[in-house]
PDB file of N, CA and C in Angstrom:
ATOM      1  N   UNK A   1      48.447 -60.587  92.575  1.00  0.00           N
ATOM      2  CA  UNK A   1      48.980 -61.549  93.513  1.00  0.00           C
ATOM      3  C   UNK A   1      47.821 -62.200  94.245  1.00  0.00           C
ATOM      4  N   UNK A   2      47.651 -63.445  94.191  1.00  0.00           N
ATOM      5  CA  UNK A   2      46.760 -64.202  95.324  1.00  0.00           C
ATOM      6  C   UNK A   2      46.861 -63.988  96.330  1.00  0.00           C
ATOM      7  N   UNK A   3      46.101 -64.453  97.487  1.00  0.00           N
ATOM      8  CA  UNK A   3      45.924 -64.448  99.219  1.00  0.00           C
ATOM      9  C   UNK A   3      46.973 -65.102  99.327  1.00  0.00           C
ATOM     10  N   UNK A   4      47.599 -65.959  99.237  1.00  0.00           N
ATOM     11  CA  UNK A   4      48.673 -67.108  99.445  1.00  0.00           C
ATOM     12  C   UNK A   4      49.725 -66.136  99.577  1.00  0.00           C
ATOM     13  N   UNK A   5      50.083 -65.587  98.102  1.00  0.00           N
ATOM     14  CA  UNK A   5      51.212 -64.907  97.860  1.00  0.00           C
ATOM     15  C   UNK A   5      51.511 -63.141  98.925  1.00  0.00           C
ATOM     16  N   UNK A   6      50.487 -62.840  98.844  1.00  0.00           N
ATOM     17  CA  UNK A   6      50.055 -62.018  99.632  1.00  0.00           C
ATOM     18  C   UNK A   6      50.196 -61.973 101.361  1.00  0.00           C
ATOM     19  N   UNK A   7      49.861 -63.442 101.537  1.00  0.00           N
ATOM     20  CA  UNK A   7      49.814 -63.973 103.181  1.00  0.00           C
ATOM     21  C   UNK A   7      51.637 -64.164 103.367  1.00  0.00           C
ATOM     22  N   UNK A   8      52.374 -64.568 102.092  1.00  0.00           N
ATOM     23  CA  UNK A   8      53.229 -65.301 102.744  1.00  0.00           C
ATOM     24  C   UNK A   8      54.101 -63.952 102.509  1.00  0.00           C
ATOM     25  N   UNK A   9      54.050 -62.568 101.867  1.00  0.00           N
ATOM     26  CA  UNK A   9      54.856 -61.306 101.833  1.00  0.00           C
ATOM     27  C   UNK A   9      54.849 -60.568 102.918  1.00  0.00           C
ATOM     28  N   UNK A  10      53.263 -60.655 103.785  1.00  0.00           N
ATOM     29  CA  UNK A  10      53.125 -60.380 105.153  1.00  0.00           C
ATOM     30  C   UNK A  10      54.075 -60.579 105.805  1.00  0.00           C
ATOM     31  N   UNK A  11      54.475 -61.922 105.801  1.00  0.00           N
ATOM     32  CA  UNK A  11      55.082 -62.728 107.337  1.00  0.00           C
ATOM     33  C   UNK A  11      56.720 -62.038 106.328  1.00  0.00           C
ATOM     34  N   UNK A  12      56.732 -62.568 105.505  1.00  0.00           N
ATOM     35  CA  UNK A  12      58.260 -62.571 105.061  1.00  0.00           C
ATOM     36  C   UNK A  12      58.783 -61.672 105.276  1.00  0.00           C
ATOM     37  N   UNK A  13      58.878 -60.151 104.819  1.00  0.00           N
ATOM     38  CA  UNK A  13      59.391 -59.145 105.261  1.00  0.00           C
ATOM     39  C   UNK A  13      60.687 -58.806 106.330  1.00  0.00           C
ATOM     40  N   UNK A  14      59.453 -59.398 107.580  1.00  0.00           N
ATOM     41  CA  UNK A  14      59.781 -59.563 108.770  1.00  0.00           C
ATOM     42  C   UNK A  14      61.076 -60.127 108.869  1.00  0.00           C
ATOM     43  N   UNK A  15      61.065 -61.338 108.357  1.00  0.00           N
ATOM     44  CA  UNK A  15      61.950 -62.632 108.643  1.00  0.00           C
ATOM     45  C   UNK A  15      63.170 -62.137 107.702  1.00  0.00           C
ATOM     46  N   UNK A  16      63.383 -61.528 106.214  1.00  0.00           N
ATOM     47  CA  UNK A  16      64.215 -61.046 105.873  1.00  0.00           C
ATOM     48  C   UNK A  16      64.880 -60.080 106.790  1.00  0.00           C
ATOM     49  N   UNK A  17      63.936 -59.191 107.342  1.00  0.00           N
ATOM     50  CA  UNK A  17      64.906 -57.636 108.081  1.00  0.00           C
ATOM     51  C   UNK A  17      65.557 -58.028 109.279  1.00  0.00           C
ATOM     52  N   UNK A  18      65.065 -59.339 109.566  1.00  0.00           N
ATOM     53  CA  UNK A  18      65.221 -60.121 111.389  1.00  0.00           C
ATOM     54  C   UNK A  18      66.889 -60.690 110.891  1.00  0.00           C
ATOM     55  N   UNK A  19      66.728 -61.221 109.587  1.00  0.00           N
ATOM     56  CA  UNK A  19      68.667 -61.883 108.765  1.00  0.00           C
ATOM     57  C   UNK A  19      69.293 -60.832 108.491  1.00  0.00           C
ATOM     58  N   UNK A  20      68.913 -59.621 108.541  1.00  0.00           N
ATOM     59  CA  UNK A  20      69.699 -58.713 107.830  1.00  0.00           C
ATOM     60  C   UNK A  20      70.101 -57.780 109.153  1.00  0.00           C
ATOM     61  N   UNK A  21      69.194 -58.127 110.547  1.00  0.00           N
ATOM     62  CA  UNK A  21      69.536 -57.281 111.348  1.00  0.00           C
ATOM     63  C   UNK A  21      70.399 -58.134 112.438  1.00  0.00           C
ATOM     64  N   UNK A  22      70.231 -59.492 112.084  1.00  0.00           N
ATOM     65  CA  UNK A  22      71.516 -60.393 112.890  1.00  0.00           C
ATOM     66  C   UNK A  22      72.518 -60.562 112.214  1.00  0.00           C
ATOM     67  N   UNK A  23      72.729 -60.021 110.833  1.00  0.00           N
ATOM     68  CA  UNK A  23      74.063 -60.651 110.194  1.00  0.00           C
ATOM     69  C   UNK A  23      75.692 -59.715 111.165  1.00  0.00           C
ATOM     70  N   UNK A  24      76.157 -60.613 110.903  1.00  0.00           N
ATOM     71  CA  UNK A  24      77.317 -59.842 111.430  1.00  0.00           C
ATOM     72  C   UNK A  24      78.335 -60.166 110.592  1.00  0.00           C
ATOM     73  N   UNK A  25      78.425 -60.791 109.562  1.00  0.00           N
ATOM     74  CA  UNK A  25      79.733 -60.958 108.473  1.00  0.00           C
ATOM     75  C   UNK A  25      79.137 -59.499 107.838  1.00  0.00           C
ATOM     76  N   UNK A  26      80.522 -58.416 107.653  1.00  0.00           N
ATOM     77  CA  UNK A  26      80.106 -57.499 106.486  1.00  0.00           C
ATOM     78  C   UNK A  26      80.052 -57.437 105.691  1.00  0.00           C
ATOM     79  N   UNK A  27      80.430 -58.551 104.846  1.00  0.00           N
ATOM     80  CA  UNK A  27      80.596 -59.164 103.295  1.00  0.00           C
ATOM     81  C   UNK A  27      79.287 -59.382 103.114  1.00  0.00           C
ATOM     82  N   UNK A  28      78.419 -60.316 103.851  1.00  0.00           N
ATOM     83  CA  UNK A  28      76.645 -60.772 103.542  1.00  0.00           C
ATOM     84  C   UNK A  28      75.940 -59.595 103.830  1.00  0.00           C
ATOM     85  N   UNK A  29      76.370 -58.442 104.986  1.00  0.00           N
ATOM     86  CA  UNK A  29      75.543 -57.614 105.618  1.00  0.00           C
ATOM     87  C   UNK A  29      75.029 -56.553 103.862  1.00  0.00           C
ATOM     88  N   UNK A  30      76.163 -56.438 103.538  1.00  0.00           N
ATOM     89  CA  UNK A  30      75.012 -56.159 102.207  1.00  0.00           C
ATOM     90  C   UNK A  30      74.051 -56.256 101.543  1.00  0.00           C
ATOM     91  N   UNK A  31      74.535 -57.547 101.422  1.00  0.00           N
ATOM     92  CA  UNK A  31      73.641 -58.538 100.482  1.00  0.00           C
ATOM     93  C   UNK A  31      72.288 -58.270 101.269  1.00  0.00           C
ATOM     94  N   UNK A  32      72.117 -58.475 102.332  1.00  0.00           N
ATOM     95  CA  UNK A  32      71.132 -58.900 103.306  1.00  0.00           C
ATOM     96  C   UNK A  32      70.056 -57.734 103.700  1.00  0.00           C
ATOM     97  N   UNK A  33      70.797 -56.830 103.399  1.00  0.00           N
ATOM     98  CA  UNK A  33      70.108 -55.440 103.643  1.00  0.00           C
ATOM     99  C   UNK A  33      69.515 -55.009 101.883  1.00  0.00           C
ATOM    100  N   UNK A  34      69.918 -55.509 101.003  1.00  0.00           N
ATOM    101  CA  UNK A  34      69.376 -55.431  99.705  1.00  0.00           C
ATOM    102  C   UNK A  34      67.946 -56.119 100.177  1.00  0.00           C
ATOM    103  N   UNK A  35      68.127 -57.520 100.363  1.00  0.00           N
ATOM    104  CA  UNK A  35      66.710 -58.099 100.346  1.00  0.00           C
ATOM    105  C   UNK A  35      66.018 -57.662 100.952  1.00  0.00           C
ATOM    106  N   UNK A  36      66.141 -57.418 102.416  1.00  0.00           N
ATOM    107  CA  UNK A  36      65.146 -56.819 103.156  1.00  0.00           C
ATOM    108  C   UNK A  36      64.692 -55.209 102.466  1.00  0.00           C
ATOM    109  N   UNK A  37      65.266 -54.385 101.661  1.00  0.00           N
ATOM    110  CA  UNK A  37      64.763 -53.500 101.343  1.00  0.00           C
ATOM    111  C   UNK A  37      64.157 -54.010 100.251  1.00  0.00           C
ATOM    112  N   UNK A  38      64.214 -55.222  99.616  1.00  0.00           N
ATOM    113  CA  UNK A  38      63.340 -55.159  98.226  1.00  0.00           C
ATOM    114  C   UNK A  38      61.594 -56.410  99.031  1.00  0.00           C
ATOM    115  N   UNK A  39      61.951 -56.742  99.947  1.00  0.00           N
ATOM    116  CA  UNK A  39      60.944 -57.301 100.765  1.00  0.00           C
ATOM    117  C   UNK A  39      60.109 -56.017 101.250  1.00  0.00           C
ATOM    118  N   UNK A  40      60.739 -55.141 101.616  1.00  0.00           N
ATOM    119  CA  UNK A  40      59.953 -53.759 102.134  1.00  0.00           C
ATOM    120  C   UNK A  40      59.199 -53.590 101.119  1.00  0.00           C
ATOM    121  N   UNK A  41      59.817 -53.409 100.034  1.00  0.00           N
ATOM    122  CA  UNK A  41      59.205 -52.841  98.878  1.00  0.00           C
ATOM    123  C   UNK A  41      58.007 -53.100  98.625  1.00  0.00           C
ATOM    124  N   UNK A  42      58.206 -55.047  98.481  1.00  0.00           N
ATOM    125  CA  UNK A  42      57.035 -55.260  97.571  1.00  0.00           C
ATOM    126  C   UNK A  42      55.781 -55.663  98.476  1.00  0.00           C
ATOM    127  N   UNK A  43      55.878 -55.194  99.848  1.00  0.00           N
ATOM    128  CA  UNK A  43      55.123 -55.532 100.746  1.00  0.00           C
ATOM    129  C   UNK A  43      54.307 -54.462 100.522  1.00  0.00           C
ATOM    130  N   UNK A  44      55.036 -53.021 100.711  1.00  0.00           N
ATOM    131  CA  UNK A  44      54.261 -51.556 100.193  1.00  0.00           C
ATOM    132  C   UNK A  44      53.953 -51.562  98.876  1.00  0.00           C
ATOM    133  N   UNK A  45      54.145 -52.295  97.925  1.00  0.00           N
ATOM    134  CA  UNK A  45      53.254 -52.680  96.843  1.00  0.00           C
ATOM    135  C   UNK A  45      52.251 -52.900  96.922  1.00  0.00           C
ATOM    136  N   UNK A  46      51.976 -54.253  97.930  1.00  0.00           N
ATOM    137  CA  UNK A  46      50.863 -55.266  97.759  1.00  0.00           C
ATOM    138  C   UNK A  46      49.933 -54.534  98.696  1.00  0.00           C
ATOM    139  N   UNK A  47      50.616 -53.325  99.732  1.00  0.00           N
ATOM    140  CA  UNK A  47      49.225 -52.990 100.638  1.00  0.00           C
ATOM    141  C   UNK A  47      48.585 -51.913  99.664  1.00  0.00           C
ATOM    142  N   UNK A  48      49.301 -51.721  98.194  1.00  0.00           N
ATOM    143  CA  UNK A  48      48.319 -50.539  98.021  1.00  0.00           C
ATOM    144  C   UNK A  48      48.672 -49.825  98.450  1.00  0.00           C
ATOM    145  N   UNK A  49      47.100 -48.627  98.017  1.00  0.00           N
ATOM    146  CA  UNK A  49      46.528 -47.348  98.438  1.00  0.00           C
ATOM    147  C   UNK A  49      45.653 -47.895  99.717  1.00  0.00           C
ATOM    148  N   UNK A  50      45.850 -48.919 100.443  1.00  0.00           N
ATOM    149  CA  UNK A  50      44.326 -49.389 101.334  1.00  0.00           C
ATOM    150  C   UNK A  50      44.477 -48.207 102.179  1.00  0.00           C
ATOM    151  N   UNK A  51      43.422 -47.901 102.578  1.00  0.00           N
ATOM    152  CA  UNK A  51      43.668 -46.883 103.636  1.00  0.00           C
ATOM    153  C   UNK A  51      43.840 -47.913 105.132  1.00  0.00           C
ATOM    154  N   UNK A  52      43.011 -48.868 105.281  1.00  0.00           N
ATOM    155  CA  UNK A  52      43.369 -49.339 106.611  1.00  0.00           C
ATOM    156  C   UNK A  52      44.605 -50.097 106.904  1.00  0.00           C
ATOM    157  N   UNK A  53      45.467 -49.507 106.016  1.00  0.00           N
ATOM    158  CA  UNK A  53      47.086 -49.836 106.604  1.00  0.00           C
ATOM    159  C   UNK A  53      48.356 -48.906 107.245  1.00  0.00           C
ATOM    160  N   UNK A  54      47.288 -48.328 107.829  1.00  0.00           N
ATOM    161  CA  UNK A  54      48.449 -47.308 108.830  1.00  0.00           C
ATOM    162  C   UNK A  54      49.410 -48.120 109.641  1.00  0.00           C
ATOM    163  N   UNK A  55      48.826 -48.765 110.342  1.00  0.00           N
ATOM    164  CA  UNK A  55      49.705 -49.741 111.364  1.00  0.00           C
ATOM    165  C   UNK A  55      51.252 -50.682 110.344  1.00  0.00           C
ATOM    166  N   UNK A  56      50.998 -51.136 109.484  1.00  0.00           N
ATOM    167  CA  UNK A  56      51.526 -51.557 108.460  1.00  0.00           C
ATOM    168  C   UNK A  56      52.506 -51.043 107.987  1.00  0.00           C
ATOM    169  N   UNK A  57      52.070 -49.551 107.717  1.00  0.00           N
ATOM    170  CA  UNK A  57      53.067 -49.069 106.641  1.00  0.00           C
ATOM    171  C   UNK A  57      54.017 -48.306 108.107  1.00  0.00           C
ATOM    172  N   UNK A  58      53.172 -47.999 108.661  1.00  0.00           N
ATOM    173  CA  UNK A  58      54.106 -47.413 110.280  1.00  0.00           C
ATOM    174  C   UNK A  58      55.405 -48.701 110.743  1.00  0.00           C
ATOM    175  N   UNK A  59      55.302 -49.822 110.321  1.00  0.00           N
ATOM    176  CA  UNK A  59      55.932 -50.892 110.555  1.00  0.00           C
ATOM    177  C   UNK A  59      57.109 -50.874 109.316  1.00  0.00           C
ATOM    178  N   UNK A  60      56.767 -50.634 108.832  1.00  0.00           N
ATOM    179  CA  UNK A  60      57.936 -50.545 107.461  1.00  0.00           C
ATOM    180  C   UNK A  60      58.473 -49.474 106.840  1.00  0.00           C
ATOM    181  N   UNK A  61      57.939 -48.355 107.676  1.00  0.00           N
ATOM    182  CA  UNK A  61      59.139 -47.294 107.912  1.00  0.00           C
ATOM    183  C   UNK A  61      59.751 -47.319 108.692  1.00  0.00           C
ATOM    184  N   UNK A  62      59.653 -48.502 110.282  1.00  0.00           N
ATOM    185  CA  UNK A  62      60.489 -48.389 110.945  1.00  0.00           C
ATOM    186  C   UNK A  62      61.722 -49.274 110.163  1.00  0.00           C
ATOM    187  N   UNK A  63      61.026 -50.354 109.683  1.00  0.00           N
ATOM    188  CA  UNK A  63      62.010 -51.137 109.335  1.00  0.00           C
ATOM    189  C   UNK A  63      62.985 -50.300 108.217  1.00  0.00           C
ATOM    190  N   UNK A  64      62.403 -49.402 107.307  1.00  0.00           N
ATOM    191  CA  UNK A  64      63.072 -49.026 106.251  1.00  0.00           C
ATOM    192  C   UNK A  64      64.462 -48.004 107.556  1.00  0.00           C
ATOM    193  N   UNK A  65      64.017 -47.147 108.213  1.00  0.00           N
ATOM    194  CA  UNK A  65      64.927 -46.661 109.046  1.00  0.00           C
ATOM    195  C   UNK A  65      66.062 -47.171 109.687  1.00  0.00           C
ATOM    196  N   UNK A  66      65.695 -48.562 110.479  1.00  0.00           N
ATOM    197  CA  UNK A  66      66.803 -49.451 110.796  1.00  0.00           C
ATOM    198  C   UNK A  66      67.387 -50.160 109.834  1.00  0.00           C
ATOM    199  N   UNK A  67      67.165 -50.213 108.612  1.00  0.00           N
ATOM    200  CA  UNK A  67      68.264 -50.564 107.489  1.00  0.00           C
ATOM    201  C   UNK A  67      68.914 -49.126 107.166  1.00  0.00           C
ATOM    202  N   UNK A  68      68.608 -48.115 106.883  1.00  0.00           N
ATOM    203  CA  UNK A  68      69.031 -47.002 106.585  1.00  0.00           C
ATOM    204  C   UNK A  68      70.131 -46.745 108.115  1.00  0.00           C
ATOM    205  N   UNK A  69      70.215 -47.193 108.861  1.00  0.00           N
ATOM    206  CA  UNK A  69      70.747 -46.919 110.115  1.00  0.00           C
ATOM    207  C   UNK A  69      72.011 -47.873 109.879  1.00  0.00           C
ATOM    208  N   UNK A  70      71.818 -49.202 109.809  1.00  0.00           N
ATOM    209  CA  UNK A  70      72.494 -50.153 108.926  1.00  0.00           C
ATOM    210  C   UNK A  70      73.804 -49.920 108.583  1.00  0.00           C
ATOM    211  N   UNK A  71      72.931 -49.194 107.237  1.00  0.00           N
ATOM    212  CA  UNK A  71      73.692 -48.860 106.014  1.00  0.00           C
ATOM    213  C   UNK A  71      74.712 -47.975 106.057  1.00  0.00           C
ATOM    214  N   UNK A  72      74.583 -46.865 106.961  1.00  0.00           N
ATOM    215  CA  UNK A  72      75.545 -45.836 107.563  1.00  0.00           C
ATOM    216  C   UNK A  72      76.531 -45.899 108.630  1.00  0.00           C
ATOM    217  N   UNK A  73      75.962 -46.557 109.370  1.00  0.00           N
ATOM    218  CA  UNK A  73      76.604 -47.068 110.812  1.00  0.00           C
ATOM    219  C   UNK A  73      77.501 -48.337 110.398  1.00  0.00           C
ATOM    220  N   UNK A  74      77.295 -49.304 109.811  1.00  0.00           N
ATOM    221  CA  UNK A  74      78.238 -51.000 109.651  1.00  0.00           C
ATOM    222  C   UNK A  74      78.503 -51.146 108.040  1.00  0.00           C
ATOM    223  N   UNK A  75      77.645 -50.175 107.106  1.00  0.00           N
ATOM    224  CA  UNK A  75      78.282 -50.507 106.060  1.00  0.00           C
ATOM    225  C   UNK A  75      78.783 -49.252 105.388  1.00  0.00           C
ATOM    226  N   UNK A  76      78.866 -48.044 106.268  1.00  0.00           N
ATOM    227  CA  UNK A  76      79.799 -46.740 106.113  1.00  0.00           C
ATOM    228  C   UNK A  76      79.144 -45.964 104.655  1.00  0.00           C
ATOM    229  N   UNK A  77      77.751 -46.164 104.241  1.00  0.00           N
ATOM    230  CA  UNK A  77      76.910 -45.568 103.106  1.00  0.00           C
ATOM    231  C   UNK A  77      77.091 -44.185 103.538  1.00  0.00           C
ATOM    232  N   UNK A  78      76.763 -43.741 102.422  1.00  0.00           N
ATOM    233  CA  UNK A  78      77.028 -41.772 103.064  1.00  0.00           C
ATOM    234  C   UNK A  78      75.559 -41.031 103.575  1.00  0.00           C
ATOM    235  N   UNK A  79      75.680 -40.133 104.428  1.00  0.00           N
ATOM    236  CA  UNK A  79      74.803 -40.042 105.278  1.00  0.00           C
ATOM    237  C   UNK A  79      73.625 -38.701 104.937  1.00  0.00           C
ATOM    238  N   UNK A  80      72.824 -39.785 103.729  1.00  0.00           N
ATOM    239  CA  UNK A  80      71.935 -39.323 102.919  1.00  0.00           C
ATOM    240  C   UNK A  80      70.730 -38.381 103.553  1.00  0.00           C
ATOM    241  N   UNK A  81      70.192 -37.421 103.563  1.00  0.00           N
ATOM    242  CA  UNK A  81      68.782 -37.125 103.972  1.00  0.00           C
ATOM    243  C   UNK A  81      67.914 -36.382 103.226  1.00  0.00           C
ATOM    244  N   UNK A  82      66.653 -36.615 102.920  1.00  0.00           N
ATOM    245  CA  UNK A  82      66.101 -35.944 102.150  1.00  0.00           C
ATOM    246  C   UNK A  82      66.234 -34.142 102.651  1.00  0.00           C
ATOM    247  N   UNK A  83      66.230 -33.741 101.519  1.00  0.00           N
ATOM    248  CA  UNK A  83      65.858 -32.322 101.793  1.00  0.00           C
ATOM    249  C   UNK A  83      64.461 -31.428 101.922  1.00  0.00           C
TER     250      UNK A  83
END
């Protein structure tokens, strides 16, 4: 991935989990929480193994949490936890 593509997965993320955390139709709230988890994703793709992304990846476990919160609470997912 280029700097471009790279610069603009930075910002995006964000802006997906920000639609998915104002939706209030429960019909889209799905949908919406898909993208933002596949925006999570490929953001923790693109940082790599870097090591100087603590701050980063600390940011997108919160976000991964408040979709997982989401998902249980408004879209009634079953209330998964690792073991």
């Amino acid at each position: 991935m280029d700097n471009l593509g790279s610069d603009r997965n930075r910002v995006e993320w964000k802006s997906v989990l920000q639609e998915a955390l104002m939706e209030i139709n429960p019909d889209k709230l799905k949908e919406k929480v898909a993208q933002a988890e596949v925006a999570i994703f490929q953001r923790l793709q693109a940082l790599g193994r870097s090591t100087d992304s603590a701050e980063a990846r600390h940011a997108l476990q919160d976000a991964s949490n408040a979709l997982l919160a989401l998902k249980r609470e408004l879209l009634k997912f079953p209330d998964w936890r690792p073991e």
